[in-house]
Protein backbone atom coordinates (compact mmCIF):
# COMPACT_ATOMS: atom_id res chain seq x y z
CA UNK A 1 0.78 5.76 -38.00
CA UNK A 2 -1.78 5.38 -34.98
CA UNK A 3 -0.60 7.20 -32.33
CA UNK A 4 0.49 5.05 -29.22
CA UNK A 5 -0.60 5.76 -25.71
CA UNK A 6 2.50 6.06 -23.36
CA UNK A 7 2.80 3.91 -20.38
CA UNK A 8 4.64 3.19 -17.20
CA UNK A 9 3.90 1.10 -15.05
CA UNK A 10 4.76 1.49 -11.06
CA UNK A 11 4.38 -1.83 -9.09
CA UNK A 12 7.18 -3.61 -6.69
CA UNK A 13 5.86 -6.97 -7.36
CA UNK A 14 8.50 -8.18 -10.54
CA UNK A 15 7.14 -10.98 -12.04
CA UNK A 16 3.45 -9.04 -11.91
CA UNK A 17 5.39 -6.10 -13.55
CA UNK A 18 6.74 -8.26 -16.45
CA UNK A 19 3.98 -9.87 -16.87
CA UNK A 20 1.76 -6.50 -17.39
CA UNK A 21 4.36 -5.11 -19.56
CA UNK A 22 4.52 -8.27 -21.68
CA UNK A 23 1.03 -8.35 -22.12
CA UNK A 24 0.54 -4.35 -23.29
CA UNK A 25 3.39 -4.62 -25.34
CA UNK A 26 1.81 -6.30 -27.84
CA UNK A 27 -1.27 -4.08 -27.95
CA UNK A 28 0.03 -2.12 -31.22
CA UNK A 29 -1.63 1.36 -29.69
CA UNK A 30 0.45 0.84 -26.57
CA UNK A 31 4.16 1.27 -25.63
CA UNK A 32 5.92 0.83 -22.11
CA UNK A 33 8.35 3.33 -21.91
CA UNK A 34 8.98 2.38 -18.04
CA UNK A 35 8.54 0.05 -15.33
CA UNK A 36 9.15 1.44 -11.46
CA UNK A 37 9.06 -0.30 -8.36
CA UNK A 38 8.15 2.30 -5.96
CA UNK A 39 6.56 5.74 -5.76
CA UNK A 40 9.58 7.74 -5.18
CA UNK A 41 11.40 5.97 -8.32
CA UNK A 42 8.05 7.31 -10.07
CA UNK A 43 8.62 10.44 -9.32
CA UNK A 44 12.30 10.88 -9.60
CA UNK A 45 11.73 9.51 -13.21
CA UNK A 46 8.68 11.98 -14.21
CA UNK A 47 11.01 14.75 -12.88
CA UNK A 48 13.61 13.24 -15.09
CA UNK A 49 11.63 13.87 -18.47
CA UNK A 50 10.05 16.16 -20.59
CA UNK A 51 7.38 13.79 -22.49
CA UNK A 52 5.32 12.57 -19.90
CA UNK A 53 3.62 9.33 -20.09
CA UNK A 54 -0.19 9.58 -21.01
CA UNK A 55 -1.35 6.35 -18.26
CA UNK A 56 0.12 4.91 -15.01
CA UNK A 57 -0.95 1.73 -14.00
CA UNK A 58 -0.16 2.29 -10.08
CA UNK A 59 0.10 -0.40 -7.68
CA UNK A 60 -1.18 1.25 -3.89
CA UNK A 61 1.39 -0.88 -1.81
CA UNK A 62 4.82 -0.28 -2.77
CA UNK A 63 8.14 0.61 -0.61
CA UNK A 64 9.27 4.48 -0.02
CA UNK A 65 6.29 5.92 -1.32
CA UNK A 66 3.38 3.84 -1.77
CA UNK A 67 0.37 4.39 -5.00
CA UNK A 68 -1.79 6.64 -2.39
CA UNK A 69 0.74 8.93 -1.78
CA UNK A 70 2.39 8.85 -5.43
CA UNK A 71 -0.90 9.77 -6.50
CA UNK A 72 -1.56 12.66 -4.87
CA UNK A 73 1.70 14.40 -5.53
CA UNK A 74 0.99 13.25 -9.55
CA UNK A 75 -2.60 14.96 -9.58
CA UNK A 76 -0.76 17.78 -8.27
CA UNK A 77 2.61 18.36 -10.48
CA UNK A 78 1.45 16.35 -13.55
CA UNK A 79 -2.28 16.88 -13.90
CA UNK A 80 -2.38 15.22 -17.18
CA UNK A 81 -1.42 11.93 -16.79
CA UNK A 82 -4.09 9.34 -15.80
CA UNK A 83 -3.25 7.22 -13.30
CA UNK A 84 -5.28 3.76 -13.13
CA UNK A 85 -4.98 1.91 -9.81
CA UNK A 86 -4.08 -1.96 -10.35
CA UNK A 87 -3.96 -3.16 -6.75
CA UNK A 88 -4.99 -6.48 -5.03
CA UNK A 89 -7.45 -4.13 -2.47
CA UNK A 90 -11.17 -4.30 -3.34
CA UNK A 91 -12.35 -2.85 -0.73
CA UNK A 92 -14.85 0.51 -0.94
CA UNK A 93 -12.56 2.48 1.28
CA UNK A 94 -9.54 2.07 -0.62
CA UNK A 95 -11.67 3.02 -4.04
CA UNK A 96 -12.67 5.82 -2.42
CA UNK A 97 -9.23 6.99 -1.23
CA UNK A 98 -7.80 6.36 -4.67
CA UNK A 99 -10.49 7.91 -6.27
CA UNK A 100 -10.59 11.21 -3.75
CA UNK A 101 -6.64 11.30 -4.60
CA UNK A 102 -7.14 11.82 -8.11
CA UNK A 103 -7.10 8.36 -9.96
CA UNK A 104 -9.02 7.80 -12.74
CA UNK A 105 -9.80 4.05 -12.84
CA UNK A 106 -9.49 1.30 -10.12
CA UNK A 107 -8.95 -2.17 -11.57
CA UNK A 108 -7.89 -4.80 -8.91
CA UNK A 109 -5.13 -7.55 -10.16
CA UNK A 110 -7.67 -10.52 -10.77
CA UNK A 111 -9.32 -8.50 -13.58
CA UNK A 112 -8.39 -10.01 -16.99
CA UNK A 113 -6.01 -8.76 -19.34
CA UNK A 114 -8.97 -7.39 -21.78
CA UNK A 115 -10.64 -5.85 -18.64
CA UNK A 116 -6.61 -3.77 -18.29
CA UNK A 117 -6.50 -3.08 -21.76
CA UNK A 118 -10.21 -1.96 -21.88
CA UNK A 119 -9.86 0.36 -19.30
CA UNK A 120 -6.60 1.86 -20.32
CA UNK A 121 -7.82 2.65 -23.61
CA UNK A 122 -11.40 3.91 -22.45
CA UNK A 123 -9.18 6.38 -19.79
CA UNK A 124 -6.77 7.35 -22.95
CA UNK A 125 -9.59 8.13 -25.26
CA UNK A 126 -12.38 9.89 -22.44
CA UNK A 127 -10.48 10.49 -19.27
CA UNK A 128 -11.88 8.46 -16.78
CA UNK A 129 -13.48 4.84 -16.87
CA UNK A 130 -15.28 4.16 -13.80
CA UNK A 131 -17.32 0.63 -13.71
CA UNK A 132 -20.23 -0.08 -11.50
CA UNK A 133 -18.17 -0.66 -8.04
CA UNK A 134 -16.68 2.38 -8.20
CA UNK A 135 -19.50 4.61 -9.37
CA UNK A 136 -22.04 2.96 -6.49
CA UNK A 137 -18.67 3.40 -4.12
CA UNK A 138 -19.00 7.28 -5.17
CA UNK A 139 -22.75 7.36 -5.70
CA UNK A 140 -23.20 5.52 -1.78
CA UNK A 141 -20.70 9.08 -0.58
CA UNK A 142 -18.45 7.48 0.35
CA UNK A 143 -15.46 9.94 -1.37
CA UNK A 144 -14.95 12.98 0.75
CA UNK A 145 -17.83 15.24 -0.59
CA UNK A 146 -15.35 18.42 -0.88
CA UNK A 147 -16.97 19.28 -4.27
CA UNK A 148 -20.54 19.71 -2.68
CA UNK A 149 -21.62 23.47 -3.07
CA UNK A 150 -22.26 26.47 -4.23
CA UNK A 151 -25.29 24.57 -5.51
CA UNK A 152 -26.88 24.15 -2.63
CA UNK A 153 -30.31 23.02 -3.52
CA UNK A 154 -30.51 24.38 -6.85
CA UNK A 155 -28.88 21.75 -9.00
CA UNK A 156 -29.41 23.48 -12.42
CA UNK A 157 -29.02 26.86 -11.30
CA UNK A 158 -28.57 28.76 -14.52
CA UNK A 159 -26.11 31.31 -12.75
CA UNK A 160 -24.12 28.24 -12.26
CA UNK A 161 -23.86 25.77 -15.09
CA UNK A 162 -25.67 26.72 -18.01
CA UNK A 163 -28.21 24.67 -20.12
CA UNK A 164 -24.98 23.39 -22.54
CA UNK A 165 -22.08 22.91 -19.58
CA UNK A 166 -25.43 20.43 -17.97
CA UNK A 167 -25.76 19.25 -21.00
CA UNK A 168 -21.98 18.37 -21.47
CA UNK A 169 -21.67 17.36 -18.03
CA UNK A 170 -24.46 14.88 -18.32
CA UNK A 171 -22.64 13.04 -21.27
CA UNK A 172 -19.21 13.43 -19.92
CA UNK A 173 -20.62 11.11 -17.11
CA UNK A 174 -22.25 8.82 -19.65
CA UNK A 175 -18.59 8.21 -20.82
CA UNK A 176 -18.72 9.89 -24.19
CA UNK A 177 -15.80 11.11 -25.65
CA UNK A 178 -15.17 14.81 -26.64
CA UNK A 179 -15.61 13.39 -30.40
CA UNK A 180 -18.82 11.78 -29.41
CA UNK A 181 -19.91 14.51 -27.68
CA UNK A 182 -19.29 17.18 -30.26
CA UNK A 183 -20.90 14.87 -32.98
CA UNK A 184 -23.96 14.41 -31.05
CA UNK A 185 -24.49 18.21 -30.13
CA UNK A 186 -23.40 19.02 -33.44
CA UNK A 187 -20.92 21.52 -32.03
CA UNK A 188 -16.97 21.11 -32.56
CA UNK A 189 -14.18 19.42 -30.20
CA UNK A 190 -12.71 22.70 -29.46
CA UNK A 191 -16.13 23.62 -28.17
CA UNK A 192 -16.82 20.36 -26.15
CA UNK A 193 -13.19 21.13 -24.17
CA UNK A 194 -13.98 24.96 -23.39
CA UNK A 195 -17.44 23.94 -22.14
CA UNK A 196 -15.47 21.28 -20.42
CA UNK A 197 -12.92 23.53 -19.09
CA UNK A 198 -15.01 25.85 -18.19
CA UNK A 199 -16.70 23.02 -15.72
CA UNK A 200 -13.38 21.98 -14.46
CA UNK A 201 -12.91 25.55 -12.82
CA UNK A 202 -16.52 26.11 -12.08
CA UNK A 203 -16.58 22.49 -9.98
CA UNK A 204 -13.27 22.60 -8.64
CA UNK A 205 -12.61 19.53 -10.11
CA UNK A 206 -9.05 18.18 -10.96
CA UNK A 207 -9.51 15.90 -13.96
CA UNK A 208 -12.78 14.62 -15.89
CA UNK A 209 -12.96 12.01 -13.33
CA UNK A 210 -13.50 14.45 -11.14
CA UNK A 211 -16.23 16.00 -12.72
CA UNK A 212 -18.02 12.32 -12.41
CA UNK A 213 -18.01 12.72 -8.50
CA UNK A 214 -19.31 16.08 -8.94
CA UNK A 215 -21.93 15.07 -10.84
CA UNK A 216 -23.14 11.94 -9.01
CA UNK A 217 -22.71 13.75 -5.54
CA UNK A 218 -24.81 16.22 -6.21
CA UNK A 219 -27.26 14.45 -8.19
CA UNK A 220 -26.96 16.28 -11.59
CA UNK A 221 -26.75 12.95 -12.86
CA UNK A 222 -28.35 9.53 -11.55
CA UNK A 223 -26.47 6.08 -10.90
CA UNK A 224 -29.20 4.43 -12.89
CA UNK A 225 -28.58 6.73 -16.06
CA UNK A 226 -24.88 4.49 -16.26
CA UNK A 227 -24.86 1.85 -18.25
CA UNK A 228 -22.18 -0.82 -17.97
């Protein structure tokens, strides 16, 4: 039995809600397993349980404790679920805020219901799905550069990342998955996630996501290599 990516989904707007769950309820790899209407009822809930959900779709304006702040306190107590913003603001500066917070995907509520279901699946599978506005939004600097470094001018610095972890790093951003990764480096999965780890502490970085803005920021990797 294919194993089915756990969601919840936090947004105070009702009929919106419904009509998100009703659509991803019928994806047979996906399974609602709640529906909030504010940040705080988010949180009271993930304190609640012991098998965490693997996505949350997270609205930014909601009552109590709105999607920003929601977000933040997530990336800090339960580092392992993805959040995905779903929010009716396009603008760069909330991108950037959502992003700098620790989302992993920014989809605004006119995309269409393969766009949601694309994304939520890409995140599930490779940690991160970032499409062209958000990766010129963090390629333009416009996320708090807190991750620039220890690099300084030296981008490949082998006493810094080595040959592989740039090599890794590279593909990571290309939106490979560890599987993909692995079979083109002919190396295994377990490999792929300790070179991976091993970037997470050297980078600072929170999530895979994170490792994006790293990347981009400090030009390891160009906006032109992404293809969309």
């Amino acid at each position: 039995m294919e194993e089915k990516i756990k969601i919840v989904i936090a947004d105070d707007e009702l009929l919106f809600q419904k009509g998100i769950s009703f659509i991803l309820s019928r994806e047979k790899n996906m399974e609602i397993i709640k529906e909030v209407s504010n940040g705080q009822e988010l949180m009271d809930y993930l304190n609640s349980i012991d098998d965490l959900p693997d996505v949350v779709l997270m609205d930014l304006k909601m009552p109590h404790l709105n999607g920003v702040e929601a977000t933040k306190l997530m990336s800090s107590k339960f580092p392992t679920i993805k959040i995905i913003a779903l929010t009716s603001y396009n603008t760069d500066s909330f991108i950037a805020n959502m992003i700098h917070v620790g989302a992993v995907s920014y989809l605004v509520k006119n995309a269409t219901p393969k766009e949601m279901i694309d994304t939520i699946n890409e995140v599930y599978d490779k940690g991160f799905y970032y499409n062209d506005v958000v990766l010129k939004v963090i390629n333009d600097g416009l996320i708090s550069p807190n991750q620039k470094s220890k690099l300084n001018k030296s981008y490949f610095s082998d006493d810094y990342l080595t040959n592989r972890e740039r090599e890794i790093l590279q593909l990571i951003c290309m939106q490979h998955s560890t599987a993909e990764i692995a079979e083109k480096l002919f190396i295994s999965p377990r490999t792929v996630e300790g070179h991976r780890n091993s970037l997470l502490l050297k980078t600072e970085s929170r999530n895979v996501a994170g490792l994006v803005v790293f990347a981009l920021q400090n030009k390891i990797i160009d906006f032109d290599d992404f293809t969309f």
